[in-house]
C-alpha atoms as a PDB file:
ATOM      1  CA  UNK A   1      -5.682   1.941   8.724  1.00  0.00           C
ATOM      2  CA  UNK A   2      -6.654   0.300  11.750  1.00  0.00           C
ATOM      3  CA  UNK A   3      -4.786  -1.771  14.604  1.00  0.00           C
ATOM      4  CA  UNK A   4      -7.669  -4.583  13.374  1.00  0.00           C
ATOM      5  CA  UNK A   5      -5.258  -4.912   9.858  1.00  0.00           C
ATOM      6  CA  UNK A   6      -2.456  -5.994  11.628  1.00  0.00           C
ATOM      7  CA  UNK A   7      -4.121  -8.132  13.741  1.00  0.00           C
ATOM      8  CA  UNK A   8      -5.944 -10.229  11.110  1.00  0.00           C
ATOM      9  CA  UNK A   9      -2.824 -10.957   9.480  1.00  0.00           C
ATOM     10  CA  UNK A  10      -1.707 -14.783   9.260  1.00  0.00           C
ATOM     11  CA  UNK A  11       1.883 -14.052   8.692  1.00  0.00           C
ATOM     12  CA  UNK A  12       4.339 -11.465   9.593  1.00  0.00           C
ATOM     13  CA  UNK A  13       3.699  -8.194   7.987  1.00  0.00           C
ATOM     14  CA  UNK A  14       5.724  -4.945   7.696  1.00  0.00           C
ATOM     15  CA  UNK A  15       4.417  -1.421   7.968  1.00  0.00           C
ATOM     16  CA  UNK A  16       5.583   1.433   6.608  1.00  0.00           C
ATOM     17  CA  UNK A  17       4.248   3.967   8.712  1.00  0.00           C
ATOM     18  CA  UNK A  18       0.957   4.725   9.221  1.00  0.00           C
ATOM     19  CA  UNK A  19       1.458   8.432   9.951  1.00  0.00           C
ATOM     20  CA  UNK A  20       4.560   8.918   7.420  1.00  0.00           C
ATOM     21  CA  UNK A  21       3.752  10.463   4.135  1.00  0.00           C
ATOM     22  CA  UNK A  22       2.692   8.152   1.393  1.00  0.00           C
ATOM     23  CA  UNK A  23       5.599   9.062  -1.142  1.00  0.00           C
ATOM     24  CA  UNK A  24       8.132   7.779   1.891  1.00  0.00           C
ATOM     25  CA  UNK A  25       6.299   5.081   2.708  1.00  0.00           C
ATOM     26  CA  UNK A  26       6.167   3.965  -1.271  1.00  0.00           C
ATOM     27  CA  UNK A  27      10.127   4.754  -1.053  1.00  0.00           C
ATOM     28  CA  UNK A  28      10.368   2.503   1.687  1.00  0.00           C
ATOM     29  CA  UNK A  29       8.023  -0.263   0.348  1.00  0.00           C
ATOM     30  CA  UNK A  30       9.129  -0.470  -3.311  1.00  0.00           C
ATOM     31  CA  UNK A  31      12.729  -1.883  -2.207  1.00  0.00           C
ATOM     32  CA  UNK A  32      10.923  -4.235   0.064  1.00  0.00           C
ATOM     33  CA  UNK A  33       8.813  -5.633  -2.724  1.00  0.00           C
ATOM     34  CA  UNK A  34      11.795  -5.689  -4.874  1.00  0.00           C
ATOM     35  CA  UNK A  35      13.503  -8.237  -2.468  1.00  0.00           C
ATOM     36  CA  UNK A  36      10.859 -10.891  -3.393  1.00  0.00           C
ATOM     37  CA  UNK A  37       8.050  -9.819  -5.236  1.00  0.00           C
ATOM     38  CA  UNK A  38       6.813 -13.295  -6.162  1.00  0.00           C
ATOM     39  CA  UNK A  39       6.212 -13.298  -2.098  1.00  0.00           C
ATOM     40  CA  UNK A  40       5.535  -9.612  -0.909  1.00  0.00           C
ATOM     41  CA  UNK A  41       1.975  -8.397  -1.083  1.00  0.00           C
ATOM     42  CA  UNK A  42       1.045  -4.708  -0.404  1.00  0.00           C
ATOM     43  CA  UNK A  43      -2.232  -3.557   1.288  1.00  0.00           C
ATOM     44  CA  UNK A  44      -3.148  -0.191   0.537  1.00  0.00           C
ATOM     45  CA  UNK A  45      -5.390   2.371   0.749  1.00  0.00           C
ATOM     46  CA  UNK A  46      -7.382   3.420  -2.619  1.00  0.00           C
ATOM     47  CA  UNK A  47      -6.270   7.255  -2.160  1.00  0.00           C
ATOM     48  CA  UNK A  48      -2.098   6.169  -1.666  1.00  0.00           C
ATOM     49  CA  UNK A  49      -1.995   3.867  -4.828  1.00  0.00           C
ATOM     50  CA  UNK A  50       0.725   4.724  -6.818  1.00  0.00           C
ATOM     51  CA  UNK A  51       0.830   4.878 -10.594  1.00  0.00           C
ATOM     52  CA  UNK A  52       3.871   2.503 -10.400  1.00  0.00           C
ATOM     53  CA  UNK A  53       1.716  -0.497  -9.920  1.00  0.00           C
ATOM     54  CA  UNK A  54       0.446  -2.667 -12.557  1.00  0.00           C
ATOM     55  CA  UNK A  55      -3.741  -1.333 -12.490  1.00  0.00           C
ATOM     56  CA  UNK A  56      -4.618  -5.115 -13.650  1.00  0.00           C
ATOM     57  CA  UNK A  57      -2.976  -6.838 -11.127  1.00  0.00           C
ATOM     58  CA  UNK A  58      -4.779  -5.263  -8.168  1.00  0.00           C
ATOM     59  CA  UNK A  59      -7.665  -6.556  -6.159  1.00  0.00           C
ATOM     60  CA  UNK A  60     -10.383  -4.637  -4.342  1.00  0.00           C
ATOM     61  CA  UNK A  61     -11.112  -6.255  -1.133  1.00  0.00           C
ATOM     62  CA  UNK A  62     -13.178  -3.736   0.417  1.00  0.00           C
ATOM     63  CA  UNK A  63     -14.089  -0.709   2.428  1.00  0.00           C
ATOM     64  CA  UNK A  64     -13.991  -0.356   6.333  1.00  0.00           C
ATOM     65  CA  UNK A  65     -13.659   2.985   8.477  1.00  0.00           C
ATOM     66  CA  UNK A  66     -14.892   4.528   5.504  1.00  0.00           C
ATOM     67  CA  UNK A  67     -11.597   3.725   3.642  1.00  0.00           C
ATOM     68  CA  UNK A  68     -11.570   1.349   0.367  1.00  0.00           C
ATOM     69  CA  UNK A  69      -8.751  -1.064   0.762  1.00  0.00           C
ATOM     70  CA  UNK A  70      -6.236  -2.679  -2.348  1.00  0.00           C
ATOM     71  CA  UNK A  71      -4.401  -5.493  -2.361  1.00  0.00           C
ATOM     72  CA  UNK A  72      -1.551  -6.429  -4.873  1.00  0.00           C
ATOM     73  CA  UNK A  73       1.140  -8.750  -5.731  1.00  0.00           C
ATOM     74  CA  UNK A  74       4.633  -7.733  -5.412  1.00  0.00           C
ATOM     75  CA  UNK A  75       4.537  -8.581  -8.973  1.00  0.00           C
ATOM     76  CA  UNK A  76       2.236  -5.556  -9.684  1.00  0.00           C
ATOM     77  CA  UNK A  77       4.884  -3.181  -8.512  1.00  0.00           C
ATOM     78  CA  UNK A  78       7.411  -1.556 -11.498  1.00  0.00           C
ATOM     79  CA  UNK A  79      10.430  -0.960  -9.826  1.00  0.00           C
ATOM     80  CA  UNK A  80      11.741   1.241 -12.530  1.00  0.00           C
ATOM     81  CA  UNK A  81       8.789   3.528 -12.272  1.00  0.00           C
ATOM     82  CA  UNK A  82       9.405   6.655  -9.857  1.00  0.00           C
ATOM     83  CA  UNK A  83       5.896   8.686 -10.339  1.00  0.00           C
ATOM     84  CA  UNK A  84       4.673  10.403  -7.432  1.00  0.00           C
ATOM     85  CA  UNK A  85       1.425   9.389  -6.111  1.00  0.00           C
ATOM     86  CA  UNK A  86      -1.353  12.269  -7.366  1.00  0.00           C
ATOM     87  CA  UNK A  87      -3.612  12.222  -4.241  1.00  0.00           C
ATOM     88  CA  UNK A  88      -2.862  14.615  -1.494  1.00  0.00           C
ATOM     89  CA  UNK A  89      -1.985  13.313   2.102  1.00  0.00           C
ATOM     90  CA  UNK A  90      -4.269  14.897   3.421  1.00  0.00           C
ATOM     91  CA  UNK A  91      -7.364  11.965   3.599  1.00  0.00           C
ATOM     92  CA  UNK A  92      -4.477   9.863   5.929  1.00  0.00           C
ATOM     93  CA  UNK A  93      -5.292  12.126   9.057  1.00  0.00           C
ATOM     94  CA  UNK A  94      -9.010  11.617   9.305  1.00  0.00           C
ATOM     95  CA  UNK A  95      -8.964   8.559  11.266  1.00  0.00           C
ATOM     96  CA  UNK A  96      -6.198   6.966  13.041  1.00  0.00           C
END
């Protein structure tokens, strides 16, 4: 995650906290989607995807900083679905 993400953006975005622990920042972003998921996209790293989203639905749109990057429709997200995400923090502290 890079400053360069926000930046390239062409409409307003939200962040969920680059620094907070992926399972908050899915708790935080799920009821965001939720609000208007025909609309909401989430950008995410490969490691933080959570099992709650719809595999088919997401698009690779490449790697930069040495970090592969998803993208996926609010759409993709199944809000009944409260699995935690199986990769460990860990990878979100080796580059700021």
């Amino acid at each position: 995650w890079r400053e360069q993400n926000l930046l390239q953006a062409d409409r307003p975005v939200t962040d969920f906290g680059f620094k907070t622990p992926w399972e908050q920042q899915w708790q935080a972003a799920g009821p965001w989607v939720a609000q208007a998921p025909q609309r909401r996209w989430l950008l995410v790293l490969d490691e933080a995807i959570s099992p709650c989203v719809d595999p088919s639905a997401v698009i690779e749109i490449g790697s930069t900083n040495r970090n592969r990057w998803l993208l996926f429709p609010g759409t993709a997200w199944q809000a009944d679905c409260h699995a935690a995400v199986t990769a460990t923090d860990t990878a979100q502290d080796e580059e700021d």
